[in-house]
C-alpha atoms as a PDB file:
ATOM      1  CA  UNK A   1      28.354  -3.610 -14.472  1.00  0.00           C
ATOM      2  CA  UNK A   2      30.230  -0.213 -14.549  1.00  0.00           C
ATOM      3  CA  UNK A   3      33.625  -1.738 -12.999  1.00  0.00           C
ATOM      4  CA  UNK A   4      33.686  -4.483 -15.731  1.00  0.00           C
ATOM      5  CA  UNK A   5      33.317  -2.189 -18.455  1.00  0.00           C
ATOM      6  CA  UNK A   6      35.934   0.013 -17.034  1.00  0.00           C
ATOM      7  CA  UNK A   7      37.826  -2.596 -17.086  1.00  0.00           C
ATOM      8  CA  UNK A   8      36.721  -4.173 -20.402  1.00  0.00           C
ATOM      9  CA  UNK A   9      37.870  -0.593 -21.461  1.00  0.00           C
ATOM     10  CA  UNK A  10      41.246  -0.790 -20.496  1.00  0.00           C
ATOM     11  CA  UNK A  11      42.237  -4.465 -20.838  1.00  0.00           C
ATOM     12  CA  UNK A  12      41.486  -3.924 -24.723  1.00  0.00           C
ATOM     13  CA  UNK A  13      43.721  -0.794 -24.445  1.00  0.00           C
ATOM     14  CA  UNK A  14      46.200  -1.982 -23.212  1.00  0.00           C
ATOM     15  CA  UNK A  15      46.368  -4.984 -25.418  1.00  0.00           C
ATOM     16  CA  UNK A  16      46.088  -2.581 -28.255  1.00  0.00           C
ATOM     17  CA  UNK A  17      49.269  -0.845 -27.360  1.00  0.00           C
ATOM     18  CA  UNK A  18      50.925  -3.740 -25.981  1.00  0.00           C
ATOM     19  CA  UNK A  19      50.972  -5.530 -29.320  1.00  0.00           C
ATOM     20  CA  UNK A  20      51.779  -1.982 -30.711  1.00  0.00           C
ATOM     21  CA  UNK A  21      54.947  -2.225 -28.984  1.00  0.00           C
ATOM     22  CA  UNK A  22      55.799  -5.573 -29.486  1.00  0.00           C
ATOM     23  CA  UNK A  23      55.267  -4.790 -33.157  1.00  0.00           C
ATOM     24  CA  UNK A  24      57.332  -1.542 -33.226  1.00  0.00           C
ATOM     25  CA  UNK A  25      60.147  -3.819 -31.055  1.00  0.00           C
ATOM     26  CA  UNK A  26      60.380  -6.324 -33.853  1.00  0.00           C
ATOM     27  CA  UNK A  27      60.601  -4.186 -36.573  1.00  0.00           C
ATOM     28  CA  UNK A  28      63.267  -1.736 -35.032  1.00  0.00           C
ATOM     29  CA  UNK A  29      64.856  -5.268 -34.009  1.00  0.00           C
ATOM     30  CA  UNK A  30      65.983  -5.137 -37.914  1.00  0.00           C
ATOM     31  CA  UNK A  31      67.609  -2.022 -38.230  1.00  0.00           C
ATOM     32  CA  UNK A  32      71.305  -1.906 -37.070  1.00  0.00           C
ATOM     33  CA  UNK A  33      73.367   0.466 -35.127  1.00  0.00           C
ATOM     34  CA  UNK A  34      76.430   1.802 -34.956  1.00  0.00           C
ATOM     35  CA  UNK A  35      79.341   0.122 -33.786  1.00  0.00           C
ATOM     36  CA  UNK A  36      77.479  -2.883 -33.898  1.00  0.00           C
ATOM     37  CA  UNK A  37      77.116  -2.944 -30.168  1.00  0.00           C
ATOM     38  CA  UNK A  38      75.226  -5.997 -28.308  1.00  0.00           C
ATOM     39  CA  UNK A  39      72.411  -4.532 -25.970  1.00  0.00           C
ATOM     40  CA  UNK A  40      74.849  -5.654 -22.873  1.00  0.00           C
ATOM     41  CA  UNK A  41      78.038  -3.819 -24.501  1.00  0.00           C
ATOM     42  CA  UNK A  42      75.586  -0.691 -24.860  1.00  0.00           C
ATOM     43  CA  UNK A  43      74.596  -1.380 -21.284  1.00  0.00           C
ATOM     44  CA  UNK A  44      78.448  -1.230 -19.894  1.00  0.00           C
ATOM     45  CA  UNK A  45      79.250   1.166 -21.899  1.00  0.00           C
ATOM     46  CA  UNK A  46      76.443   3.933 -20.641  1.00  0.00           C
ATOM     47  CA  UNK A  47      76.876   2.545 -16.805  1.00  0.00           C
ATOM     48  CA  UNK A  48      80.761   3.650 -16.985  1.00  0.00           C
ATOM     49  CA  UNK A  49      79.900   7.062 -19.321  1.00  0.00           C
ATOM     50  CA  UNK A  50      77.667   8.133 -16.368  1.00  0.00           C
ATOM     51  CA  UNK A  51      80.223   6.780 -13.814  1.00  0.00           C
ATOM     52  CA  UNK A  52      78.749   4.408 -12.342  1.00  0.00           C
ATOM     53  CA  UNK A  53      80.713   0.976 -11.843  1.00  0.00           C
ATOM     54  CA  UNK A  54      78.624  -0.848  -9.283  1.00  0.00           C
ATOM     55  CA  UNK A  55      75.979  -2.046 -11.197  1.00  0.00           C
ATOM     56  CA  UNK A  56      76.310  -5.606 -13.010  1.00  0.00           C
ATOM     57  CA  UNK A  57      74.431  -5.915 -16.347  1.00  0.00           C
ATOM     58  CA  UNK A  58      72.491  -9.599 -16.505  1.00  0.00           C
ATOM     59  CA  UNK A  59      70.581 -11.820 -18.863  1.00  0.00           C
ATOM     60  CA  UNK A  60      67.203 -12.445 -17.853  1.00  0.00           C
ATOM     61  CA  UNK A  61      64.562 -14.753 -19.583  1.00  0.00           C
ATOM     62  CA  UNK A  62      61.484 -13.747 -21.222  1.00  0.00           C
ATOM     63  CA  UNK A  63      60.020 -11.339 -23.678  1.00  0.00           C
ATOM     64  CA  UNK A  64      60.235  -7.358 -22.686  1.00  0.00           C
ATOM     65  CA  UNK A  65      60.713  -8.534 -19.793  1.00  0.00           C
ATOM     66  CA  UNK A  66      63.711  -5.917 -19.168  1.00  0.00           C
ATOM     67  CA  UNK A  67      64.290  -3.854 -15.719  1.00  0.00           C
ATOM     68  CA  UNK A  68      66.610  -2.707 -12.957  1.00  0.00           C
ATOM     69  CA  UNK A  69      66.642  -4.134 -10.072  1.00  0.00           C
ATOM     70  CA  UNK A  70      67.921  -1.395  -7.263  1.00  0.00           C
ATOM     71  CA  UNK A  71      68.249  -3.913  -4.390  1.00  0.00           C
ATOM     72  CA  UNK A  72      70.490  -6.090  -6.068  1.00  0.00           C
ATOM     73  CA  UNK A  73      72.222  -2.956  -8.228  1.00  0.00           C
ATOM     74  CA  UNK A  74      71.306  -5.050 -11.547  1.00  0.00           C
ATOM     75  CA  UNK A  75      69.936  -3.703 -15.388  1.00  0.00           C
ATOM     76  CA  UNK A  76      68.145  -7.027 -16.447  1.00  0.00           C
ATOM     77  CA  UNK A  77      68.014  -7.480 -19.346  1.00  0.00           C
ATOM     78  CA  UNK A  78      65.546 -10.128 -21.976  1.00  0.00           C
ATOM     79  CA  UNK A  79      67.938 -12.265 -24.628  1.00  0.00           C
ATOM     80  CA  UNK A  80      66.133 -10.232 -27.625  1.00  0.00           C
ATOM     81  CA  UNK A  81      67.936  -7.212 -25.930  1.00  0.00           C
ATOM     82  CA  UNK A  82      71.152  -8.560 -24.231  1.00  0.00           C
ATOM     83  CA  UNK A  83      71.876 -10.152 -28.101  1.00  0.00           C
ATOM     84  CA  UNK A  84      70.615  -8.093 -29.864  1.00  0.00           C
ATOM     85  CA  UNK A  85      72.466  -5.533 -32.184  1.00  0.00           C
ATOM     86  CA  UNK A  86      69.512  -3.283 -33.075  1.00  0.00           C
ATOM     87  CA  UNK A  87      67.701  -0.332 -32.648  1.00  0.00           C
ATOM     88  CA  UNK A  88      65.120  -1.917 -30.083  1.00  0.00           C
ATOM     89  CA  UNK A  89      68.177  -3.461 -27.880  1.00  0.00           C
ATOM     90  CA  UNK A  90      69.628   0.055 -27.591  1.00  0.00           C
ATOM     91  CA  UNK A  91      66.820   1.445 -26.584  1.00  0.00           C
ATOM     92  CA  UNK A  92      66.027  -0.572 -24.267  1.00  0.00           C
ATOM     93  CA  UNK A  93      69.347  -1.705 -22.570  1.00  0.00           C
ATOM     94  CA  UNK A  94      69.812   2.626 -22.203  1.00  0.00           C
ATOM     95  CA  UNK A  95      66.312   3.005 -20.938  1.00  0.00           C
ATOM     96  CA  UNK A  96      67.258   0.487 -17.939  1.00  0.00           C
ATOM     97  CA  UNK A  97      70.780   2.659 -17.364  1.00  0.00           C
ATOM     98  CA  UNK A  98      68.717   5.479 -17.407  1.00  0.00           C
ATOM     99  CA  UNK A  99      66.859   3.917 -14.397  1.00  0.00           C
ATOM    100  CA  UNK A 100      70.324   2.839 -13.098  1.00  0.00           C
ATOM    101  CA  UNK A 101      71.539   6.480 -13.395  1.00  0.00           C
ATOM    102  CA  UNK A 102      68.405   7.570 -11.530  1.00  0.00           C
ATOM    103  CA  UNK A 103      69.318   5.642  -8.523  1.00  0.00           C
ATOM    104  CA  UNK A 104      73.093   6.704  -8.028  1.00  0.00           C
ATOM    105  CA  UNK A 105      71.785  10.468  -8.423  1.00  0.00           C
ATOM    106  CA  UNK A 106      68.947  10.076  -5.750  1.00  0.00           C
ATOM    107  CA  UNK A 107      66.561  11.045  -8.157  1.00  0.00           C
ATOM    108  CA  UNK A 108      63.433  11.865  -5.793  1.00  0.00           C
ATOM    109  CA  UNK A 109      60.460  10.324  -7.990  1.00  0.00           C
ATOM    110  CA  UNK A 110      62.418   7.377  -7.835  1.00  0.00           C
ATOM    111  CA  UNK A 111      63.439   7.352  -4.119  1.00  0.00           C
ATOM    112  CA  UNK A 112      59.296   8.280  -3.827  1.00  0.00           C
ATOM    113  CA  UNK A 113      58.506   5.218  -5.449  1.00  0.00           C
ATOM    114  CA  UNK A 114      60.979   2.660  -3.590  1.00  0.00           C
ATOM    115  CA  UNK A 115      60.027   3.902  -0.768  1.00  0.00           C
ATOM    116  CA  UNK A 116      56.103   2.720  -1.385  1.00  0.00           C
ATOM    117  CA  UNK A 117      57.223  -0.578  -2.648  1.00  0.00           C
ATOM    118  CA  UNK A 118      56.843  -2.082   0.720  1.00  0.00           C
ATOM    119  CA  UNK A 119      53.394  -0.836   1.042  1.00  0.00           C
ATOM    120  CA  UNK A 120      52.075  -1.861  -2.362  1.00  0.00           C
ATOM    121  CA  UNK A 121      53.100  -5.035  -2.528  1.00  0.00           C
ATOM    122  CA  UNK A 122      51.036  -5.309   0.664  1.00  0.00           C
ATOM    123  CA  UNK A 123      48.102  -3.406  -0.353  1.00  0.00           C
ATOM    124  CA  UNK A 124      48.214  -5.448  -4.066  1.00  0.00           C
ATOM    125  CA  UNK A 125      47.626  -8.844  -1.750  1.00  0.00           C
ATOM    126  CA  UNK A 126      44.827  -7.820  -0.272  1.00  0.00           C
ATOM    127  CA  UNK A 127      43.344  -5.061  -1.746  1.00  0.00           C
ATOM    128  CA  UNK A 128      40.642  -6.746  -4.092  1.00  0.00           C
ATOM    129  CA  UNK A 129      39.199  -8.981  -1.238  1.00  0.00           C
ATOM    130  CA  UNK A 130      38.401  -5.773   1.134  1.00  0.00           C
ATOM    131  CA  UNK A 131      37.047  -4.398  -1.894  1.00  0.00           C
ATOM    132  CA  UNK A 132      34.899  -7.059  -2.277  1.00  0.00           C
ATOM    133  CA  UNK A 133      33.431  -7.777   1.257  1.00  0.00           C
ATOM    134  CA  UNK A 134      33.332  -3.616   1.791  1.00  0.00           C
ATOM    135  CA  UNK A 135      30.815  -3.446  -1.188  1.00  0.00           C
ATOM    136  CA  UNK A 136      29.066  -6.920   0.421  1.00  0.00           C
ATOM    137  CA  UNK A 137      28.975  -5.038   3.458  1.00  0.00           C
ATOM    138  CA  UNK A 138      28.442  -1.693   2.777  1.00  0.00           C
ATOM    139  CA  UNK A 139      25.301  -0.871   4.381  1.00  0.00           C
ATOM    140  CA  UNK A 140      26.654  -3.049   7.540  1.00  0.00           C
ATOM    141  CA  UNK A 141      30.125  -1.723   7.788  1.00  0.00           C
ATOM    142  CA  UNK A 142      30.824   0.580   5.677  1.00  0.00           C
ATOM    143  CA  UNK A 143      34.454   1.723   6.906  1.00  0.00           C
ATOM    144  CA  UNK A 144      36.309  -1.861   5.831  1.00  0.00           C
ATOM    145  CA  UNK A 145      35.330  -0.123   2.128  1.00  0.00           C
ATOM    146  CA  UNK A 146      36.833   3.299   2.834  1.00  0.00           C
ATOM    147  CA  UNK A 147      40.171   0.852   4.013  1.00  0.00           C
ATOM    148  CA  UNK A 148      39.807  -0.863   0.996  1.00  0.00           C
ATOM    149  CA  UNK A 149      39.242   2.565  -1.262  1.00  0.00           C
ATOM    150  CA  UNK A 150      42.856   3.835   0.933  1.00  0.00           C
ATOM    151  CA  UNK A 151      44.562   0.802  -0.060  1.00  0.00           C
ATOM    152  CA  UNK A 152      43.886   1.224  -3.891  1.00  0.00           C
ATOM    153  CA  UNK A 153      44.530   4.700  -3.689  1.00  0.00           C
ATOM    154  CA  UNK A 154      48.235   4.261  -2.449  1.00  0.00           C
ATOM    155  CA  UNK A 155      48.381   1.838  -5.388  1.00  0.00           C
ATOM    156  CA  UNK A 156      47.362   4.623  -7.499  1.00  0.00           C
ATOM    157  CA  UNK A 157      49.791   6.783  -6.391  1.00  0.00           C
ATOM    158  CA  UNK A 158      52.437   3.964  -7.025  1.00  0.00           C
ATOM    159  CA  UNK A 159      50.942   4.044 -10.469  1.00  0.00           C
ATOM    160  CA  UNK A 160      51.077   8.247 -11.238  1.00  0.00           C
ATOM    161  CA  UNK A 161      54.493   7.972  -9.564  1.00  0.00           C
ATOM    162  CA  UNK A 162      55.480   5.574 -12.012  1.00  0.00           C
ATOM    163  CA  UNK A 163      55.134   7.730 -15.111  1.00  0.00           C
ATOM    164  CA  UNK A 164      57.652  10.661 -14.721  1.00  0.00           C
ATOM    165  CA  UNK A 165      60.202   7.734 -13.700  1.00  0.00           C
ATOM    166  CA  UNK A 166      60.169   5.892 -16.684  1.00  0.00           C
ATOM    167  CA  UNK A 167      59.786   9.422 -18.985  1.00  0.00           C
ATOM    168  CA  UNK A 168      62.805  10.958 -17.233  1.00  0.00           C
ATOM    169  CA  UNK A 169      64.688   6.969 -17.552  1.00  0.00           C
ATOM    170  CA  UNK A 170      63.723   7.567 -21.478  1.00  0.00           C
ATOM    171  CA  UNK A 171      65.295  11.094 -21.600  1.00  0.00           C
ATOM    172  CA  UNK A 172      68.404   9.969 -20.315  1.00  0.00           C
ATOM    173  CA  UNK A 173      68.500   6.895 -22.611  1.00  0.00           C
ATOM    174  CA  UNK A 174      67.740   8.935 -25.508  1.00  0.00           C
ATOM    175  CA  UNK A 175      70.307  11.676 -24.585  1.00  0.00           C
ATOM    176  CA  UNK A 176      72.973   9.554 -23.924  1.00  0.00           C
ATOM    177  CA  UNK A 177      72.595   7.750 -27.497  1.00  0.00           C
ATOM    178  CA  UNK A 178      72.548  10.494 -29.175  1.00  0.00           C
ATOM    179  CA  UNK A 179      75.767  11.793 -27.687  1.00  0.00           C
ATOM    180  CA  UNK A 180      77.129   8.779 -27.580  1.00  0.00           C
ATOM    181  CA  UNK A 181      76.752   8.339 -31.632  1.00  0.00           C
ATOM    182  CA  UNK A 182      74.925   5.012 -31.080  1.00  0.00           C
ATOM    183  CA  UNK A 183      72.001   6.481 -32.945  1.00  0.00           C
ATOM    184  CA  UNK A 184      72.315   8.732 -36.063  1.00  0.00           C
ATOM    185  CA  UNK A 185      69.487  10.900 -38.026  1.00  0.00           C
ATOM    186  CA  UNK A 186      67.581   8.179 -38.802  1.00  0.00           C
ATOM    187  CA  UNK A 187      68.021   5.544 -36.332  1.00  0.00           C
ATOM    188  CA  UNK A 188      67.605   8.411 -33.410  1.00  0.00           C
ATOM    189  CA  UNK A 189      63.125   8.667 -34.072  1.00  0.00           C
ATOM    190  CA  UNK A 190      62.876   4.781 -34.151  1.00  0.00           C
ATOM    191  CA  UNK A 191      64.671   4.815 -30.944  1.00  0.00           C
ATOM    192  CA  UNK A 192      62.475   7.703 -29.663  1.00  0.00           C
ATOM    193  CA  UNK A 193      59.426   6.127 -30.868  1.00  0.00           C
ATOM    194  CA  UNK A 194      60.424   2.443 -29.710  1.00  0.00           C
ATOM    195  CA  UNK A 195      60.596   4.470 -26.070  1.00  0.00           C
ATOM    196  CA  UNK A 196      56.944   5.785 -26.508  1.00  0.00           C
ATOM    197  CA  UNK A 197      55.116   3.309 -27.078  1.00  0.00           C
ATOM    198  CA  UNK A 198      56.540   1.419 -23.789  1.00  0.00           C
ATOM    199  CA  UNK A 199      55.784   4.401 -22.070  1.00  0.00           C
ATOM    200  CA  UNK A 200      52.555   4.217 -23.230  1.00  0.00           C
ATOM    201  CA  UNK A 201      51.534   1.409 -21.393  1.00  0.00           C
ATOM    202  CA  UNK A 202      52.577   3.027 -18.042  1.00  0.00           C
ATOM    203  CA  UNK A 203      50.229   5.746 -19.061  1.00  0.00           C
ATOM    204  CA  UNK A 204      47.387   3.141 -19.108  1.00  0.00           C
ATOM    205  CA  UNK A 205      48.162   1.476 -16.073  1.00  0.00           C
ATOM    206  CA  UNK A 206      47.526   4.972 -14.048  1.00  0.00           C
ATOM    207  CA  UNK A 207      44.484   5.683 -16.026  1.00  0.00           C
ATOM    208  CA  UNK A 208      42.894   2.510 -15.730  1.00  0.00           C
ATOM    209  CA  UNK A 209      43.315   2.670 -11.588  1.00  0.00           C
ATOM    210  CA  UNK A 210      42.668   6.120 -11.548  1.00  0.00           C
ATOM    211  CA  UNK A 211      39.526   5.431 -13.007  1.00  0.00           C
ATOM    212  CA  UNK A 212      38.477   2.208 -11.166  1.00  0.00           C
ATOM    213  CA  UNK A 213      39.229   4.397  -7.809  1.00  0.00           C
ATOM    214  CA  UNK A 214      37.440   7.310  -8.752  1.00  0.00           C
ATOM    215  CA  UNK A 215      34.643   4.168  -9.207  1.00  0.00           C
ATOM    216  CA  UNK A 216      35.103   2.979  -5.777  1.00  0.00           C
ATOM    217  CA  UNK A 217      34.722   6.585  -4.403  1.00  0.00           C
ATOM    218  CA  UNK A 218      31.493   6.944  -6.320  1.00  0.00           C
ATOM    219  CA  UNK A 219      30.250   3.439  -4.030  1.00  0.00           C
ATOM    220  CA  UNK A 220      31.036   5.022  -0.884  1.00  0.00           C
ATOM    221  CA  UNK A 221      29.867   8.331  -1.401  1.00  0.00           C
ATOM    222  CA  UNK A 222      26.722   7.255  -3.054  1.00  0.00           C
ATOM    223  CA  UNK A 223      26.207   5.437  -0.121  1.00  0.00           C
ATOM    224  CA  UNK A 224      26.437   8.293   1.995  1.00  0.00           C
ATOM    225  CA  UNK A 225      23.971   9.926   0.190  1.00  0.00           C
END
């Protein structure tokens, strides 16, 4: 009962601040820049500032569905953003640079991260089902839930990890519009704010599997005991 209510917890969290942000997106959607720049000419324009000419900007479908992809040296971005003229399209087309600018420097919680991609996508396969049969089994064989426990904690980690990368991606982006003019007085706090709340949900993420490890840890040892 206590795992589902953790994660009762933070699925209506998170859906709280995810519609937040999709909210905030559409309204700062409305309000104009300057120079009128499309989210992809705001892209360019912030690759080249920071020097770097080796990264392609690209259209990608769905909603907020925005990122850079390091492997392929690509800011992705969703049609809302790569169109759009606004507020939220700056923000986010700079925030993906930011991550872009990250790479070329060798920024290390970034490197950190890539470099546990490999494992997490291995551990995320096949986490949940040792989980499962370690908790079936835990009076019979208790060490396949201590693997499974070791396996969600590197996800964990992937998770902490996560959050100074996008922060520091958001400083950049923010820095870099304000310099660059593309946000003024009052466009520069929507922008800011727009930034927040998507860093918000990164926040959640970690919490919620920090919390639901800290749960698994309180199977195993109270099984010990």
């Amino acid at each position: 009962m206590t795992i589902w209510i953790i994660f009762g917890f933070f699925m209506l969290l998170s859906w709280i601040i995810g519609s937040r942000l999709k909210s905030k997106f559409r309204e700062f959607s409305k309000i104009p820049i300057n120079f009128n720049m499309t989210g992809r000419e705001i892209a360019l324009k912030m690759l080249a500032d920071s020097g770097i000419l080796d990264v392609k900007v690209e259209s990608v479908g769905g909603e907020l569905s925005d990122h850079y992809n390091p492997l392929k040296k690509t800011v992705n971005l969703s049609p809302e953003v790569y169109n759009g003229r606004s507020v939220s399209a700056a923000a986010v087309a700079a925030h993906e640079c930011g991550h872009a600018v990250q790479h070329a420097t060798a920024y290390h919680w970034l490197q950190m991260r890539s470099n546990l991609v490999p494992i997490v996508s291995f551990s995320s396969k096949w986490v949940q089902w040792i989980l499962l049969a370690g908790i079936l089994m835990i009076n019979t064989f208790p060490q396949l839930l201590l693997v499974g426990i070791i396996m969600f904690a590197i996800t964990t980690v992937f998770s902490l990890i996560t959050l100074p990368v996008e922060i520091d991606a958001s400083n950049r982006a923010l820095a870099w519009l304000n310099v660059s003019n593309i946000t003024t007085q009052t466009t520069h706090p929507k922008a800011q704010e727009a930034l927040r709340w998507a860093a918000y949900t990164y926040v959640v993420a970690a919490l919620a599997s920090l919390a639901t490890l800290l749960y698994y840890l309180s199977i195993y040892m109270g099984r010990r005991e």
